[in-house]
N, C-alpha and C. Protein backbone atom coordinates (compact mmCIF):
# COMPACT_ATOMS: atom_id res chain seq x y z
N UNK A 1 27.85 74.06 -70.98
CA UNK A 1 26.84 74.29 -71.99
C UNK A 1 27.51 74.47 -73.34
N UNK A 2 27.21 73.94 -74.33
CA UNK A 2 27.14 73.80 -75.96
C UNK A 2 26.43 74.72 -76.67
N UNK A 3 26.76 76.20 -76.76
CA UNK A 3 26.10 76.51 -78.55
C UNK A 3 26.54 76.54 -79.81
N UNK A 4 25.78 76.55 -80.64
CA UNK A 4 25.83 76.23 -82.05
C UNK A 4 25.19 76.90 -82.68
N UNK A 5 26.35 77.88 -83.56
CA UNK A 5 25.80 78.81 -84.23
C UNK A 5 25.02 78.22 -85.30
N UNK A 6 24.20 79.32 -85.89
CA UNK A 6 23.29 79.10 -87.12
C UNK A 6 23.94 79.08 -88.16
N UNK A 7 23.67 78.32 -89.04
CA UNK A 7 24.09 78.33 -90.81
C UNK A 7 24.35 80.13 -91.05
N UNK A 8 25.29 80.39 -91.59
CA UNK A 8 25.46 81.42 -92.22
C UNK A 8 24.41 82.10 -92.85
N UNK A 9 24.14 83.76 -92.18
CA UNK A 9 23.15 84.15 -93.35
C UNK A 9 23.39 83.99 -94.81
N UNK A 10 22.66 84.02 -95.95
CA UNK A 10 22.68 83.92 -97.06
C UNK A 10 23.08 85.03 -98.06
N UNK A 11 22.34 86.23 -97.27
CA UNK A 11 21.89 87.75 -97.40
C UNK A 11 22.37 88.57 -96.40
N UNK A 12 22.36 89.82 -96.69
CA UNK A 12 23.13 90.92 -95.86
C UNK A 12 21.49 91.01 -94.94
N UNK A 13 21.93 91.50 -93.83
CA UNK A 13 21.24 91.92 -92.53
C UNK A 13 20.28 93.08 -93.00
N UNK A 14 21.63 93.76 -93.19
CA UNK A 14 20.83 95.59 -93.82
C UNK A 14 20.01 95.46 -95.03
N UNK A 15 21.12 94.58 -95.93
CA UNK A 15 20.39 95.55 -97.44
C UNK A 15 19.90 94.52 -97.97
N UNK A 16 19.84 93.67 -97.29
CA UNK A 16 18.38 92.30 -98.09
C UNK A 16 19.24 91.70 -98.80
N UNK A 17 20.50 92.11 -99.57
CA UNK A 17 20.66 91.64 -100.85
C UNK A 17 21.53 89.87 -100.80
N UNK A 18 21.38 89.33 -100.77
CA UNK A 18 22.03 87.83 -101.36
C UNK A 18 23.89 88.31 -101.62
N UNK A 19 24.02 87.36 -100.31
CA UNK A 19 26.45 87.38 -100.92
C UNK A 19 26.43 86.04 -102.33
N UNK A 20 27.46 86.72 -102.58
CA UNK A 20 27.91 85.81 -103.95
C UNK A 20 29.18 84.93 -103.56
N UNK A 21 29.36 83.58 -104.20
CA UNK A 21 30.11 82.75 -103.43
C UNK A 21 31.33 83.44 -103.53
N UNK A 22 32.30 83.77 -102.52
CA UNK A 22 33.97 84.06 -102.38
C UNK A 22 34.38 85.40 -101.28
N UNK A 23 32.64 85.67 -101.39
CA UNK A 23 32.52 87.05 -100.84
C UNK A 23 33.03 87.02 -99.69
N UNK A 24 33.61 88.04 -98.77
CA UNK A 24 33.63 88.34 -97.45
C UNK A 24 32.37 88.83 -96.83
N UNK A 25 32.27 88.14 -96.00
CA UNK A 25 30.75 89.05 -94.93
C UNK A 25 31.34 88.67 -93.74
N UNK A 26 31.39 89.97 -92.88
CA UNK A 26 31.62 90.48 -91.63
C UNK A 26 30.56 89.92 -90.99
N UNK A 27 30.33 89.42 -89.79
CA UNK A 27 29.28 89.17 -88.19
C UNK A 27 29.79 90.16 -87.60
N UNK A 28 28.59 90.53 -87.03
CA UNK A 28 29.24 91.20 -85.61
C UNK A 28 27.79 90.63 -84.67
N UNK A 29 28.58 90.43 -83.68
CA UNK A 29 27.84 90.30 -82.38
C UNK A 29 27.98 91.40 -81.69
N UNK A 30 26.23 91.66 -81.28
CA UNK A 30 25.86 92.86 -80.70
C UNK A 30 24.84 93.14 -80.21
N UNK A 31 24.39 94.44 -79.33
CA UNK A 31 23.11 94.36 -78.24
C UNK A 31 22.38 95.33 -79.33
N UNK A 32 21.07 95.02 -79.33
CA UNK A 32 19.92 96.18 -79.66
C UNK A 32 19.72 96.96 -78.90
N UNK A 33 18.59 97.67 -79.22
CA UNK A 33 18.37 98.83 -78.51
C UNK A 33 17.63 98.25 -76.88
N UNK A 34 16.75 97.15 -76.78
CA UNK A 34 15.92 96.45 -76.18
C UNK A 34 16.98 95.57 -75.13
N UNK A 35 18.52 95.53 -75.47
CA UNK A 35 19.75 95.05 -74.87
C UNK A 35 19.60 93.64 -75.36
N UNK A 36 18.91 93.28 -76.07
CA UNK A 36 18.82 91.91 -76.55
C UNK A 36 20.16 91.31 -77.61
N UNK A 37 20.83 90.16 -77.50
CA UNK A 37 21.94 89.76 -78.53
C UNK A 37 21.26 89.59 -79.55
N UNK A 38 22.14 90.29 -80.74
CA UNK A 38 22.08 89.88 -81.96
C UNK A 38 23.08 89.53 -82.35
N UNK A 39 22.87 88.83 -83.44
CA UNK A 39 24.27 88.49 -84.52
C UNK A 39 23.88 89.54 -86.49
N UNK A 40 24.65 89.74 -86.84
CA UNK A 40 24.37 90.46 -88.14
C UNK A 40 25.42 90.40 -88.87
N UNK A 41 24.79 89.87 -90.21
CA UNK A 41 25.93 89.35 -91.03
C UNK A 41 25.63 90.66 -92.50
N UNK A 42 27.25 91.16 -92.36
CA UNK A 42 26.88 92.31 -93.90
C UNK A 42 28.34 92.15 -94.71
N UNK A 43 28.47 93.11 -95.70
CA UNK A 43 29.03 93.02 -96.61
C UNK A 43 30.55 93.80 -95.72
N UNK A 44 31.31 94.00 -95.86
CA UNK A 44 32.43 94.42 -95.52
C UNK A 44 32.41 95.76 -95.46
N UNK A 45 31.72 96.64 -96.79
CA UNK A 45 31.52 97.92 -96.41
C UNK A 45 30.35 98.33 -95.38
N UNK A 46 29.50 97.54 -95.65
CA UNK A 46 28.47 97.90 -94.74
C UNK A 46 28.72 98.02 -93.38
N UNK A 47 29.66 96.93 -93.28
CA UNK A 47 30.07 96.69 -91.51
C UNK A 47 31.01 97.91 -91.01
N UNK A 48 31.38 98.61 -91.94
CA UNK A 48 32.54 99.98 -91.64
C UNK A 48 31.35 100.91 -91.31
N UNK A 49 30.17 101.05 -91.83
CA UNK A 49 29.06 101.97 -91.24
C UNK A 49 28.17 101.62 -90.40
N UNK A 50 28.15 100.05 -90.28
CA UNK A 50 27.49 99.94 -89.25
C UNK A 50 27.32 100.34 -87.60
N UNK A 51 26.56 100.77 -86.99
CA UNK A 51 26.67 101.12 -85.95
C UNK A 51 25.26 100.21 -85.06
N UNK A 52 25.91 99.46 -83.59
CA UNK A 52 25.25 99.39 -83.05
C UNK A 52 24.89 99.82 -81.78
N UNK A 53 23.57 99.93 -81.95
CA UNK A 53 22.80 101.00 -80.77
C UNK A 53 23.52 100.54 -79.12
N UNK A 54 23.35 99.08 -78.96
CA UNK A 54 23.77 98.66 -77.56
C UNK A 54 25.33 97.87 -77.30
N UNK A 55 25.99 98.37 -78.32
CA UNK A 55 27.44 97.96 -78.43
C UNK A 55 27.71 96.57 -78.79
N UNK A 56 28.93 97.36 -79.54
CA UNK A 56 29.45 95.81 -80.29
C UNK A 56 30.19 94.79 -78.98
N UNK A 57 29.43 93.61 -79.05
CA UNK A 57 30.37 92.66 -78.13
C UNK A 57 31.26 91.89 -79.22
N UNK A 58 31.32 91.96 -79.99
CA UNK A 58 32.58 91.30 -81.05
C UNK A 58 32.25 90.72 -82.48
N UNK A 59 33.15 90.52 -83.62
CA UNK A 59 33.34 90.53 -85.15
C UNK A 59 33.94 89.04 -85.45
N UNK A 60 33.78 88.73 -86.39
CA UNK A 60 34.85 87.79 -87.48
C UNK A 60 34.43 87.98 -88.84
N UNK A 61 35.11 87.44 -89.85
CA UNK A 61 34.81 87.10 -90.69
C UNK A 61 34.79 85.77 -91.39
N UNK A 62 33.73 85.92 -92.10
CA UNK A 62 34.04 84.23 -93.13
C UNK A 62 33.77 84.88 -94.49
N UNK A 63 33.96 83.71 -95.47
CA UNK A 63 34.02 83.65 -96.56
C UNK A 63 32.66 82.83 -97.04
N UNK A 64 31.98 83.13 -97.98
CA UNK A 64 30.73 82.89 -98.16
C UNK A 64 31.02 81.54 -99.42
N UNK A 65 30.64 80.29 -99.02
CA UNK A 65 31.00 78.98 -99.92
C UNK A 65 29.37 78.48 -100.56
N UNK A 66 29.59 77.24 -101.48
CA UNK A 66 28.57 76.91 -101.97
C UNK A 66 28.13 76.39 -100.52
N UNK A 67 26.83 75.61 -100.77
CA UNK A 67 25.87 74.64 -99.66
C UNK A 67 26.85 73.95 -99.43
N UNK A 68 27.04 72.90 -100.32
CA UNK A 68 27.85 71.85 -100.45
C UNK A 68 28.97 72.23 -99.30
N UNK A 69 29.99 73.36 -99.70
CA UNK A 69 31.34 73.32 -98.78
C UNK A 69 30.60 73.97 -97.48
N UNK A 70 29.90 74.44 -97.56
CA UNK A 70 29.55 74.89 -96.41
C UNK A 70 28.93 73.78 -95.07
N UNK A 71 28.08 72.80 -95.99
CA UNK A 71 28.08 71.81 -94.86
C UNK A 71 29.16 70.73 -93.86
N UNK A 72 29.99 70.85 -95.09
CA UNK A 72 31.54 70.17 -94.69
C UNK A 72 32.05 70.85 -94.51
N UNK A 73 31.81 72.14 -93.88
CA UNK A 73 33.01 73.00 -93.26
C UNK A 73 32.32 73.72 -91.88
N UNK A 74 31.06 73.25 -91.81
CA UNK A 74 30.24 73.21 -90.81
C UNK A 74 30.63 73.15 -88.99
N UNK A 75 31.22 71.90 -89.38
CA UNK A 75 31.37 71.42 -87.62
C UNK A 75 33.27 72.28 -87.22
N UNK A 76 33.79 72.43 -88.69
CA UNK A 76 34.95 73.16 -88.27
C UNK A 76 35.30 74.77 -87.84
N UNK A 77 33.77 75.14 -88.84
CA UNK A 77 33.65 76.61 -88.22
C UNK A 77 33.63 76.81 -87.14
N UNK A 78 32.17 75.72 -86.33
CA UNK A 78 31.71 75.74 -85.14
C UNK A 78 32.80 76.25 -84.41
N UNK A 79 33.93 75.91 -83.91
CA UNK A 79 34.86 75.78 -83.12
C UNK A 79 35.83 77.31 -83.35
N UNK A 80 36.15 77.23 -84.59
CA UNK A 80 36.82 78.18 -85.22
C UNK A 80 35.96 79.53 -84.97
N UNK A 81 34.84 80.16 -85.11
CA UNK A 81 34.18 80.94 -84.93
C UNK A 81 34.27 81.23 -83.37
N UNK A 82 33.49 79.73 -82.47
CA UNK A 82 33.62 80.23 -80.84
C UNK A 82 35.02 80.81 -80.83
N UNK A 83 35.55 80.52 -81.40
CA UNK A 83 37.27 80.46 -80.86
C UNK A 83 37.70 82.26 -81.15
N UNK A 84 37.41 82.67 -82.44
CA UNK A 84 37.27 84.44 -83.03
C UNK A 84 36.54 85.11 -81.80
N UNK A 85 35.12 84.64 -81.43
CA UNK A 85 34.53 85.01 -80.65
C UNK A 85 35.00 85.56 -79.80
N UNK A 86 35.48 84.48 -78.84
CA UNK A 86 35.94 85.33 -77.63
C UNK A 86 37.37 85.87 -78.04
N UNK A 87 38.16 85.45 -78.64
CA UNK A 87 39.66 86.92 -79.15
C UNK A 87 38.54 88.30 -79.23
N UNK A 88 37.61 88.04 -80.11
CA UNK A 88 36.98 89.40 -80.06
C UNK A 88 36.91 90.33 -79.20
N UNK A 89 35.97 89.41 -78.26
CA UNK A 89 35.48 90.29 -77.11
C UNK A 89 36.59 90.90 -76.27
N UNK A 90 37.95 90.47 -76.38
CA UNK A 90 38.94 91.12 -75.53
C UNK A 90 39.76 92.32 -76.64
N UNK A 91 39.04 92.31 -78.06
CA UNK A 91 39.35 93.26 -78.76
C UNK A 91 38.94 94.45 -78.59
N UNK A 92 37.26 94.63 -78.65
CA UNK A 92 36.43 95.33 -78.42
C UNK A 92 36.56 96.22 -76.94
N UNK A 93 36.31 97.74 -76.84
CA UNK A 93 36.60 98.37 -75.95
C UNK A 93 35.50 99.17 -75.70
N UNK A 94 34.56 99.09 -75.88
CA UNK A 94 33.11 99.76 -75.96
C UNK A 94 32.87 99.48 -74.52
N UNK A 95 32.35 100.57 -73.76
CA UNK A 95 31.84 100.07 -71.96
C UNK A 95 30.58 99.56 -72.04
N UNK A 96 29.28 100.09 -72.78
CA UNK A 96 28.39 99.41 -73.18
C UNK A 96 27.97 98.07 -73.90
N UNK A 97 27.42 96.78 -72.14
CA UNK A 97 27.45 95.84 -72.03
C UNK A 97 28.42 94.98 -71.80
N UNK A 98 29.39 95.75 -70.75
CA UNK A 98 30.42 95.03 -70.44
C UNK A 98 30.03 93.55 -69.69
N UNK A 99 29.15 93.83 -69.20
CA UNK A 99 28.32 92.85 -68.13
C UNK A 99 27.91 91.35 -68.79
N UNK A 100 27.39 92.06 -69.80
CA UNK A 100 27.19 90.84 -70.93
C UNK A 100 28.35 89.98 -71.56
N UNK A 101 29.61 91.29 -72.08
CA UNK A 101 30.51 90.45 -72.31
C UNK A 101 31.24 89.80 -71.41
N UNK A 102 30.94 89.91 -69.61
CA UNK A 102 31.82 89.18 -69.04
C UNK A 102 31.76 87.73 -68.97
N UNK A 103 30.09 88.05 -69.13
CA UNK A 103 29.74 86.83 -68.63
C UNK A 103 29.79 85.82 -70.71
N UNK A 104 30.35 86.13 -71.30
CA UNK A 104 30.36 85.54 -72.64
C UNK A 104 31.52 84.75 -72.43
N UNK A 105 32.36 85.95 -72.03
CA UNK A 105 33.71 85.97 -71.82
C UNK A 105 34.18 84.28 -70.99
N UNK A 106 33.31 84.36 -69.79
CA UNK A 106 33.12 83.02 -68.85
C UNK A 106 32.47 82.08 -69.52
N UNK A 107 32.07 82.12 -70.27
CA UNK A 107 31.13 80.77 -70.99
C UNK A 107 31.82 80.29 -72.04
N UNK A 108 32.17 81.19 -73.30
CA UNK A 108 33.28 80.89 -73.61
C UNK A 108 34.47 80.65 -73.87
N UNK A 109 34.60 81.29 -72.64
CA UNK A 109 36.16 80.49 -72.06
C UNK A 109 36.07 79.01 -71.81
N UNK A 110 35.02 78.88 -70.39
CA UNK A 110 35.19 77.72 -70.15
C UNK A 110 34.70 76.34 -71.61
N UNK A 111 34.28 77.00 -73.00
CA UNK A 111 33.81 75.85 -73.43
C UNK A 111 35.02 75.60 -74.36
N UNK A 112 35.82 76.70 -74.37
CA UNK A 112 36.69 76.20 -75.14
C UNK A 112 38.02 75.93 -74.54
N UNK A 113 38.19 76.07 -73.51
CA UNK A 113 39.06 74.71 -72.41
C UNK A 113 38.43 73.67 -72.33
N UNK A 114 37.12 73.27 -72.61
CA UNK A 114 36.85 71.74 -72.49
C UNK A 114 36.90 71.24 -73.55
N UNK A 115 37.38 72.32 -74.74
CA UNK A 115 37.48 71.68 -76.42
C UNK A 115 39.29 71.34 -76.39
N UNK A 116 39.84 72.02 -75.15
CA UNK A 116 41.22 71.90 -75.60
C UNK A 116 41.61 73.14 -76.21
N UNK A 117 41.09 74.00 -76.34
CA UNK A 117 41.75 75.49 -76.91
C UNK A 117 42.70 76.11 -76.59
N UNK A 118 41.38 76.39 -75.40
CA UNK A 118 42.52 76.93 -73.92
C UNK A 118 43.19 76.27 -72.89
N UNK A 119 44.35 76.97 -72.00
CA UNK A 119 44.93 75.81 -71.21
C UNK A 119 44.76 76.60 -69.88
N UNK A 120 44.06 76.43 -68.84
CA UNK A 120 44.35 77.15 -68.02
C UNK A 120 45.94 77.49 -67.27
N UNK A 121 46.18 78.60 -66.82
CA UNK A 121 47.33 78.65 -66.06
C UNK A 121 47.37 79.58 -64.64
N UNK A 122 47.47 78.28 -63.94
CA UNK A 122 47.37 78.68 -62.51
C UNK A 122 46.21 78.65 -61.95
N UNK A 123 46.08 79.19 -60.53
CA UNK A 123 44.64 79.17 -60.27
C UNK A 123 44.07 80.07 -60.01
N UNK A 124 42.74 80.53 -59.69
CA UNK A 124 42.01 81.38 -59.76
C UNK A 124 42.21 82.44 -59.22
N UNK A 125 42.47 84.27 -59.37
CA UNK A 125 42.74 84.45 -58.46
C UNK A 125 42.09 86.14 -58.38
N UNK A 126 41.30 86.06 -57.23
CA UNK A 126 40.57 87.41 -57.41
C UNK A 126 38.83 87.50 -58.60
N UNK A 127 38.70 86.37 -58.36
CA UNK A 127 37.89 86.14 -59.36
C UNK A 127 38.14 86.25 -60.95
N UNK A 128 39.40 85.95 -61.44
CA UNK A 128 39.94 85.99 -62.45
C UNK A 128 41.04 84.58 -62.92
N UNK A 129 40.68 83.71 -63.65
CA UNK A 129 41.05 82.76 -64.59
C UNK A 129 42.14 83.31 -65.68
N UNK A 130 43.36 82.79 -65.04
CA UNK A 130 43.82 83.18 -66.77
C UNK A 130 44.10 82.00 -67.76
N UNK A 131 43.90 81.86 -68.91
CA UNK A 131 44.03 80.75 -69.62
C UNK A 131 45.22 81.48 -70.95
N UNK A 132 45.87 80.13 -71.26
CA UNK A 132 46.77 80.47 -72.00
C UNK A 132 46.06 79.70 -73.74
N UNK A 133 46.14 80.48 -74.86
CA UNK A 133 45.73 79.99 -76.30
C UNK A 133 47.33 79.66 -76.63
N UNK A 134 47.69 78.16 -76.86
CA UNK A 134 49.04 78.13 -77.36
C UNK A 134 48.75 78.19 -78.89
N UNK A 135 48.40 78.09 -80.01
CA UNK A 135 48.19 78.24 -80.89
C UNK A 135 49.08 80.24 -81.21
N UNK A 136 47.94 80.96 -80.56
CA UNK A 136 48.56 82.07 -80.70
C UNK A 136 49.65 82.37 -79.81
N UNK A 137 50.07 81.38 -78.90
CA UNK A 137 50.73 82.39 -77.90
C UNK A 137 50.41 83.55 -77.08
N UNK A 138 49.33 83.65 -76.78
CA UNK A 138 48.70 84.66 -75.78
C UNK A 138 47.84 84.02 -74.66
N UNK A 139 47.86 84.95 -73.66
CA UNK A 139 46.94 84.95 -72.26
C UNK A 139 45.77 86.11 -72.29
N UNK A 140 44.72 85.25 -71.73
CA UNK A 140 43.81 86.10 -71.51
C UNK A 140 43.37 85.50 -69.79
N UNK A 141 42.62 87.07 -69.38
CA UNK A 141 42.09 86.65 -68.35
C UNK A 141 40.68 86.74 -68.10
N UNK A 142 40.34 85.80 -67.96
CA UNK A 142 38.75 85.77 -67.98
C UNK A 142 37.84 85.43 -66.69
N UNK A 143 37.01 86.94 -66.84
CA UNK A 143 36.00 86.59 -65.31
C UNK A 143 35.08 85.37 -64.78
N UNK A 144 35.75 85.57 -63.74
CA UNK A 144 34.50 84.05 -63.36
C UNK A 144 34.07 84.27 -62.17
N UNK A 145 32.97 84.74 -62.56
CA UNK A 145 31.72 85.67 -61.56
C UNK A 145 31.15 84.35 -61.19
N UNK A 146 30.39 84.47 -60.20
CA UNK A 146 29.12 83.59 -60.29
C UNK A 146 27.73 83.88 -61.00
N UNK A 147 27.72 82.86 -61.68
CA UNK A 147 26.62 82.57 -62.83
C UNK A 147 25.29 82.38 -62.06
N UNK A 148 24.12 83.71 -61.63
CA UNK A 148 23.31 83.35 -61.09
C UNK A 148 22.27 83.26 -62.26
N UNK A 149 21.43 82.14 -61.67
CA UNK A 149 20.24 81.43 -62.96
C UNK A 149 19.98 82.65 -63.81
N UNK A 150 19.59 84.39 -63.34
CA UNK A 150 19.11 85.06 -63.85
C UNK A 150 19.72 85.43 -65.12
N UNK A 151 21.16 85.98 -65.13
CA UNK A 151 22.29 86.10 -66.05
C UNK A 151 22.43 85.19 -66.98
N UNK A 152 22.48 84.02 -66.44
CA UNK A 152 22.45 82.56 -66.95
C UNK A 152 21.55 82.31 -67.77
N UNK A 153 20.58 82.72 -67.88
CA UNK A 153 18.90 82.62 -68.36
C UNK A 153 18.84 83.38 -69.62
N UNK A 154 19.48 84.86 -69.21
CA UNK A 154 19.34 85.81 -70.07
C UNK A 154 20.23 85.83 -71.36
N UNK A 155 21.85 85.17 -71.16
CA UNK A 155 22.48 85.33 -71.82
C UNK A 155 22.58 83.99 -72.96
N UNK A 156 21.87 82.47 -72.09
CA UNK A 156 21.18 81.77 -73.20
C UNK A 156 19.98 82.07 -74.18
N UNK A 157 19.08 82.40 -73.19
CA UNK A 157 18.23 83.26 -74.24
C UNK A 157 18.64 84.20 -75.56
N UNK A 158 19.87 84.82 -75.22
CA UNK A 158 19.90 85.64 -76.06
C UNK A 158 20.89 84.45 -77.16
N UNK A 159 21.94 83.84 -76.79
CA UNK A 159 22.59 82.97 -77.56
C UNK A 159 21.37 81.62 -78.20
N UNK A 160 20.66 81.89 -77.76
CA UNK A 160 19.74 80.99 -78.90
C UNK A 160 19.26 81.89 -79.82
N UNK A 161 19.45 83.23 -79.85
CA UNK A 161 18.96 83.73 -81.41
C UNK A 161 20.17 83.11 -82.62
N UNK A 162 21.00 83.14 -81.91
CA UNK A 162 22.90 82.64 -82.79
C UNK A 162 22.51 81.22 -83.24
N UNK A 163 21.90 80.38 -82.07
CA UNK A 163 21.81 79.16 -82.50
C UNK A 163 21.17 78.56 -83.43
């Protein structure tokens, strides 16, 4: 499966207000109170106070460009972002919604071994994948539960608010 994040908010999450081009704005991916995914895009300070109710599943940042660069820098984020994504989630240490992030964890893993990101190494073992990022030089190991429709259901659902 393929997602595709949304165009960059324009405006901060919290404070309504419109970024100015050069700006930094923080994402964070995260559960509501309802356990539903969100994504929320704020200003850098804002994101130091932000707190979310159902835990952070993970951060990046971008840099806020005209339309123009932003559409031509579009299909490179795509990749570049999944790619922050999951480093994130093995950043993040919050126990709330681990479940969620495992199964992120498995989705995007596997989509970014089929982009070539990741390389797997070795084979499966214990229900655990480890894949190697040569770029950074690191291993991660990533769960690979079985994906029943329900999980499966829920955690697209929620990745189509991103999309």
């Amino acid at each position: 499966m393929d997602w595709q994040f949304k165009p960059p908010a324009r405006e901060s999450t919290v404070s309504g207000e419109a970024f100015s081009e050069g700006e930094i704005v923080v994402c964070i991916l995260h559960l509501d109170e309802e356990r539903q995914l969100q994504r929320t895009d704020l200003r850098e300070a804002e994101a130091e106070e932000f707190s979310a109710p159902g835990g952070v599943l993970g951060r990046w940042r971008r840099e806020v460009k005209t339309p123009n660069e932003e559409a031509k820098e579009a299909r490179r984020q795509l990749m570049a972002t999944t790619e922050e994504l999951f480093i994130s989630l093995y950043e993040e240490n919050d126990a709330e919604g681990e479940e969620d992030r495992a199964v992120l964890k498995q989705l995007l893993g596997l989509m970014l071994e089929r982009k070539r990101i990741l390389r797997r190494v070795g084979p499966m073992a214990d229900g655990v994948q480890r894949y190697r990022h040569p770029k950074q030089d690191r291993e991660y190991d990533v769960p690979m539960g079985d994906l029943d429709p329900e999980k499966l259901t829920r955690v697209q659902e929620q990745l189509q608010l991103l999309v």
